[in-house]
Protein backbone atom coordinates (compact mmCIF):
# COMPACT_ATOMS: atom_id res chain seq x y z
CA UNK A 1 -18.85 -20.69 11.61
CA UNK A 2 -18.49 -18.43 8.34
CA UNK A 3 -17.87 -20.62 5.14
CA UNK A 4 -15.07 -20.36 3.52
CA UNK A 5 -13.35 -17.21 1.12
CA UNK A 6 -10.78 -19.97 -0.25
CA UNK A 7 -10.94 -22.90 -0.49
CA UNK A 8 -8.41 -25.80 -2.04
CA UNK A 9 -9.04 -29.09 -2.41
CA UNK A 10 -6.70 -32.05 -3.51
CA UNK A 11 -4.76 -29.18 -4.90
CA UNK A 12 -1.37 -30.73 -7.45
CA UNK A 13 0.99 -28.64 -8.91
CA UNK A 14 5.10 -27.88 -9.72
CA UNK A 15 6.88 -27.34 -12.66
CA UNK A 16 8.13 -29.47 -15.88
CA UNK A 17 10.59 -31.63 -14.37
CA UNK A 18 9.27 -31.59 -10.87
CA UNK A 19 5.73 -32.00 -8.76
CA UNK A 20 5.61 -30.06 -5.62
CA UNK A 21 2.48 -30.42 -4.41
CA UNK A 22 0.32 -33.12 -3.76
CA UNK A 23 -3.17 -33.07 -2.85
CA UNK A 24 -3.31 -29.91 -0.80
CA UNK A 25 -6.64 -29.15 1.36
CA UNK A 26 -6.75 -26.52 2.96
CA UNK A 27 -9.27 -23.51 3.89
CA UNK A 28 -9.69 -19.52 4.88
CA UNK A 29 -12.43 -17.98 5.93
CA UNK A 30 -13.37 -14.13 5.75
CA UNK A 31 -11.14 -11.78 8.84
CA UNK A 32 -8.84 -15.07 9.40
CA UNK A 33 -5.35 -14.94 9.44
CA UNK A 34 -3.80 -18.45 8.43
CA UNK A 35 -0.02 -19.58 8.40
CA UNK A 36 1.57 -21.93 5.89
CA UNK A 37 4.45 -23.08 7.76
CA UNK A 38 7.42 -25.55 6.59
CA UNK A 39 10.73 -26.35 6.01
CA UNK A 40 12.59 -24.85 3.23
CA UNK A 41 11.74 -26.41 -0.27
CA UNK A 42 8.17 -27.74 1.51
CA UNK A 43 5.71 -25.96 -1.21
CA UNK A 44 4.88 -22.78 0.70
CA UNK A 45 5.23 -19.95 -2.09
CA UNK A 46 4.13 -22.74 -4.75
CA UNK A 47 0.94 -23.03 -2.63
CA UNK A 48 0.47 -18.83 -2.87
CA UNK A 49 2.26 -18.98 -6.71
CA UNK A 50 -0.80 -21.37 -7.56
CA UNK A 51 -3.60 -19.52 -5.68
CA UNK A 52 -2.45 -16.05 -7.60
CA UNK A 53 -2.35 -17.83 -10.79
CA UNK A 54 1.51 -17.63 -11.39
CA UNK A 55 1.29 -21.34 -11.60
CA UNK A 56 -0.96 -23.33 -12.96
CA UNK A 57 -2.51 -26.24 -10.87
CA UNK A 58 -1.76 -29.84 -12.70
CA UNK A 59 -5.05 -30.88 -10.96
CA UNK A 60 -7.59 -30.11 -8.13
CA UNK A 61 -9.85 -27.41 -7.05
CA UNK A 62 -9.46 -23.61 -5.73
CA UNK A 63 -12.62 -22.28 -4.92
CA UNK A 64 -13.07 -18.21 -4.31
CA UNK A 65 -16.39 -17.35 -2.51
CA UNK A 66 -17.45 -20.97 -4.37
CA UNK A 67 -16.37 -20.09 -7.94
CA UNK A 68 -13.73 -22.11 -9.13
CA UNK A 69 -10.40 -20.12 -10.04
CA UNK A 70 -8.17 -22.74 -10.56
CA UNK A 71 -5.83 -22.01 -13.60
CA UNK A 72 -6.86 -18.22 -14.24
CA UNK A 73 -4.24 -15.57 -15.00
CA UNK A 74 -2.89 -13.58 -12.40
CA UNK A 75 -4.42 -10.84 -13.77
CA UNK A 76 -8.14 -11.97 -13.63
CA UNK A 77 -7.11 -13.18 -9.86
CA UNK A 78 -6.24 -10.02 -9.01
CA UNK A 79 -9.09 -8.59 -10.16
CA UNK A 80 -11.71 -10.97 -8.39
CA UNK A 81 -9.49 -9.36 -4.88
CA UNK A 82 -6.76 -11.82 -4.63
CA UNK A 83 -3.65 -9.69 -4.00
CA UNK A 84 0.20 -11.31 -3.44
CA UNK A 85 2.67 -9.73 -2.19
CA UNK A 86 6.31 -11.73 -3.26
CA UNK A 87 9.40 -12.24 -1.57
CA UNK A 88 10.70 -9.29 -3.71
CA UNK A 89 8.14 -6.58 -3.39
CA UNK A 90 8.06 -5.76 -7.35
CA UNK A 91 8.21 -2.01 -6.29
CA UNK A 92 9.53 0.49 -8.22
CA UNK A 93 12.54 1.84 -6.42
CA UNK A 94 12.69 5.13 -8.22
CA UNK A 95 9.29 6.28 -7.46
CA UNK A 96 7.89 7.91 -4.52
CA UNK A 97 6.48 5.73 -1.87
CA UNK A 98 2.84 8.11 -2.81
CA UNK A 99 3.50 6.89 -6.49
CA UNK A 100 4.00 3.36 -5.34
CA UNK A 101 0.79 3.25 -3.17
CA UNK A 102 -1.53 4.83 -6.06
CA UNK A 103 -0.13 2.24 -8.73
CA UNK A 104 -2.03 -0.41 -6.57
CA UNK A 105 -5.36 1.23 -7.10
CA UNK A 106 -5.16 1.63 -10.62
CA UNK A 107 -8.22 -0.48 -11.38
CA UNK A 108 -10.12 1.53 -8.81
CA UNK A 109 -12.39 3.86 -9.85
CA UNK A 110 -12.51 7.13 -8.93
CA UNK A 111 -10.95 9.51 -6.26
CA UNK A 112 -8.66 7.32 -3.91
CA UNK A 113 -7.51 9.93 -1.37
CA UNK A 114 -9.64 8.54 1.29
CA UNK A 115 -8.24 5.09 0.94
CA UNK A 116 -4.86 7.08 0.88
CA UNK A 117 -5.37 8.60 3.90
CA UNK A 118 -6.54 5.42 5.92
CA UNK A 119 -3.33 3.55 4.73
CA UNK A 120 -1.21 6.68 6.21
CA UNK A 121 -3.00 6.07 9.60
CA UNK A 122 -2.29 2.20 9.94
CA UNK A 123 1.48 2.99 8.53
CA UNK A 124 2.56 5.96 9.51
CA UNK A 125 6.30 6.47 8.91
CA UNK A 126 5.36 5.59 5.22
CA UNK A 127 2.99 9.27 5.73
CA UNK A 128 6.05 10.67 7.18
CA UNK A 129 7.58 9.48 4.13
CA UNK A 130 5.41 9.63 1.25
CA UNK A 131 7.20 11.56 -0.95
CA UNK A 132 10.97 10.00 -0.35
CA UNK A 133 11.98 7.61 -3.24
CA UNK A 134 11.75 4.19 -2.39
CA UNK A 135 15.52 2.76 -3.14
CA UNK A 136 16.58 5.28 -0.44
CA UNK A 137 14.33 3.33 2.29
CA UNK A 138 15.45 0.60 4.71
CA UNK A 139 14.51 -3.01 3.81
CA UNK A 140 11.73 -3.36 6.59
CA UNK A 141 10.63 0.07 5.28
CA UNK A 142 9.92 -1.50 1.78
CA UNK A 143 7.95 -4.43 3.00
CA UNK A 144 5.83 -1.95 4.59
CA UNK A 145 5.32 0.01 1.57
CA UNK A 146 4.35 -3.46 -0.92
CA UNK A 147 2.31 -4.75 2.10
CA UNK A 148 0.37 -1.25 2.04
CA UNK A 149 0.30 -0.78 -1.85
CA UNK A 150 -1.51 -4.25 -1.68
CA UNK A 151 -4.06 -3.19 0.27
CA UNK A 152 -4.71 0.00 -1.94
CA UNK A 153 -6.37 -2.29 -4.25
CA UNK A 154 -8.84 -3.19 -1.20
CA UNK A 155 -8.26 -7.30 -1.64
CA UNK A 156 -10.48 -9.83 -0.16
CA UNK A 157 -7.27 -12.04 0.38
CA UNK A 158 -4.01 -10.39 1.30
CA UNK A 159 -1.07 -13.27 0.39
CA UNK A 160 2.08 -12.61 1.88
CA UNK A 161 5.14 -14.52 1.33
CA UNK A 162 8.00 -14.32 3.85
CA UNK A 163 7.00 -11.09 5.22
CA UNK A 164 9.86 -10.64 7.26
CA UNK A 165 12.14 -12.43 5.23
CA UNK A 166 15.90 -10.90 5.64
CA UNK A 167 15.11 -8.33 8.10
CA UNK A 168 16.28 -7.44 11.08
CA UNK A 169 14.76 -8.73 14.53
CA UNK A 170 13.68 -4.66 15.00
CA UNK A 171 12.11 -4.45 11.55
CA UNK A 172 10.48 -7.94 11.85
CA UNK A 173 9.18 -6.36 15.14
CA UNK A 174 7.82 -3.31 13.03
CA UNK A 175 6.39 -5.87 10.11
CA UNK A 176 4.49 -7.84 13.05
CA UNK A 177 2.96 -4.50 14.46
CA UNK A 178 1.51 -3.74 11.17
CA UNK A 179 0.41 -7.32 10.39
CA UNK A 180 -1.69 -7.19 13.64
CA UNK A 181 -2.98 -3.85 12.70
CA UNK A 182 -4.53 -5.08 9.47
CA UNK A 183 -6.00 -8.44 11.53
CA UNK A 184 -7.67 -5.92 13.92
CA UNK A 185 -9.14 -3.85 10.63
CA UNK A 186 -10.55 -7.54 9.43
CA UNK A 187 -7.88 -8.63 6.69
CA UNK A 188 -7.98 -11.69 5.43
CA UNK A 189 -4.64 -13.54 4.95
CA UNK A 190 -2.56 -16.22 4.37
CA UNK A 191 0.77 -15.57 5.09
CA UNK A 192 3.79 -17.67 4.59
CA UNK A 193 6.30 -17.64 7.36
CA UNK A 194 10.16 -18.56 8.34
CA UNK A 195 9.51 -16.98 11.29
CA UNK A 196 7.54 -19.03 13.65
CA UNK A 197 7.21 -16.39 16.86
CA UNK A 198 6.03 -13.95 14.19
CA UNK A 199 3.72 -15.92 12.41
CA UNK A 200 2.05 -17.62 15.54
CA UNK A 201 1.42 -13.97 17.46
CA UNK A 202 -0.47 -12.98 14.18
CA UNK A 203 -2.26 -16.00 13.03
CA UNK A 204 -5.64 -17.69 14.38
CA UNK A 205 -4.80 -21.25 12.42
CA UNK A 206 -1.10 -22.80 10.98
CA UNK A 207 -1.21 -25.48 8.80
CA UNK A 208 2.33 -27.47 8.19
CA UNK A 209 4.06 -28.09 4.80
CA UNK A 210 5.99 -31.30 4.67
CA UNK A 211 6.90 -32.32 0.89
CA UNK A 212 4.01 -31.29 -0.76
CA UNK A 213 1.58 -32.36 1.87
CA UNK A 214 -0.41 -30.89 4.54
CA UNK A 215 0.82 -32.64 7.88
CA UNK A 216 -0.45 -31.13 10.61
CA UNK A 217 -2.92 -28.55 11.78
CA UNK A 218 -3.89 -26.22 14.64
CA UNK A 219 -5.92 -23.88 16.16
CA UNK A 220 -3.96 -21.46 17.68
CA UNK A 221 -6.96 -19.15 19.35
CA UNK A 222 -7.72 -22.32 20.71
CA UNK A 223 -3.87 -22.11 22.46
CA UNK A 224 -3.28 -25.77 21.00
CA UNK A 225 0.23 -25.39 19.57
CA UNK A 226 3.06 -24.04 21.23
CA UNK A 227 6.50 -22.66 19.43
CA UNK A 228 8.73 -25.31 20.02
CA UNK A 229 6.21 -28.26 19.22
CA UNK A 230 5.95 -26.81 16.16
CA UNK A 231 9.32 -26.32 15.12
CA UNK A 232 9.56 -30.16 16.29
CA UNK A 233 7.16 -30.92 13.37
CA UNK A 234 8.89 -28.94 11.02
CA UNK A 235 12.22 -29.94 11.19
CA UNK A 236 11.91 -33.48 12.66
């Protein structure tokens, strides 16, 4: 079994007035796909906020390839290949979806129409419409584009939070497609996930949120967790 690319361990954190996590374990190795289920208010996005460094850990350890990276700046994260992309995209709506894409190589060096031109092939309505203006594309049209500008900066560890968060059930069905694209090129993600069919038919492990706390986890190559057991633990 490959060791670990992340790894957390006993893993505190919130904000002035309020701790939301407590003692979080958990681990992702290199070309796994992991879900970080849970209710609403659980610690999900806190649990990617602190891994990016938009949130600094009260305590504990994050390990990346074994160096500890607990409590950096966002910025050095993203530079050792940890790349998140938010709930809100952070695009810029009046820019071409080309313009977009090349803004998340910008620390690259050199010549990135290759890399261009392999992101066209795993997306390709965004090659059909490189040149259109974001704010004029369809919600499930702009995930695509953050999801793909991510991966222009070539990440070791793709974070996704609510991918398909306030789309409709065709889009989310277009978000999944590409999501299993990128796990049959070898991404490596954690992905955080309302939507339990979605995350399940992408993911090889879940791990549940309740309050803070790691509850419960599965193997799902292994076919050990089915849908509505899950929601069980979730919600009940």
């Amino acid at each position: 079994m490959a060791e670990a690319l992340l790894t957390l361990r006993g893993v505190e954190a919130g904000y002035p007035q309020k701790q939301i996590l407590f003692g979080v374990d958990l681990a992702v190795r290199p070309r796994e796909v992991v879900a970080l289920l849970g209710a609403n208010g659980s610690g999900k996005s806190t649990v990617l906020n602190t891994v990016s460094g938009f949130l600094r850990p009260w305590r504990g350890s994050i390990r990346l390839e074994g160096a500890e990276i607990a409590g950096e700046a966002p910025h050095r994260t993203f530079r050792r290949g940890i790349v998140q992309v938010s709930q809100a995209r952070d695009l810029f709506p009046d820019m071409s979806v080309e313009d977009n894409l090349r803004l998340g190589a910008a620390i690259r060096r050199g010549a990135v129409s290759a890399l261009l031109a392999e992101i066209y092939a795993g997306f390709p309505r965004l090659a059909e419409r490189r040149r259109q203006h974001v704010h004029l594309m369809s919600g499930g049209e702009q995930q695509m584009v953050a999801i793909a500008r991510a991966l222009m900066g070539e990440p070791k560890l793709l974070l996704l939070d609510e991918p398909s968060g306030g789309l409709a059930p065709k889009l989310v069905e277009e978000i999944a497609s590409a999501m299993l694209v990128l796990k049959a090129r070898g991404a490596t993600m954690l992905i955080v996930e309302q939507n339990i069919k979605l995350a399940l038919a992408v993911a090889d492990r879940f791990l549940i949120l309740r309050d803070g706390r790691v509850s419960e986890r599965g193997d799902l190559a292994a076919g050990t967790a089915r849908e509505e057991e899950i929601v069980r633990s979730i919600y009940l």
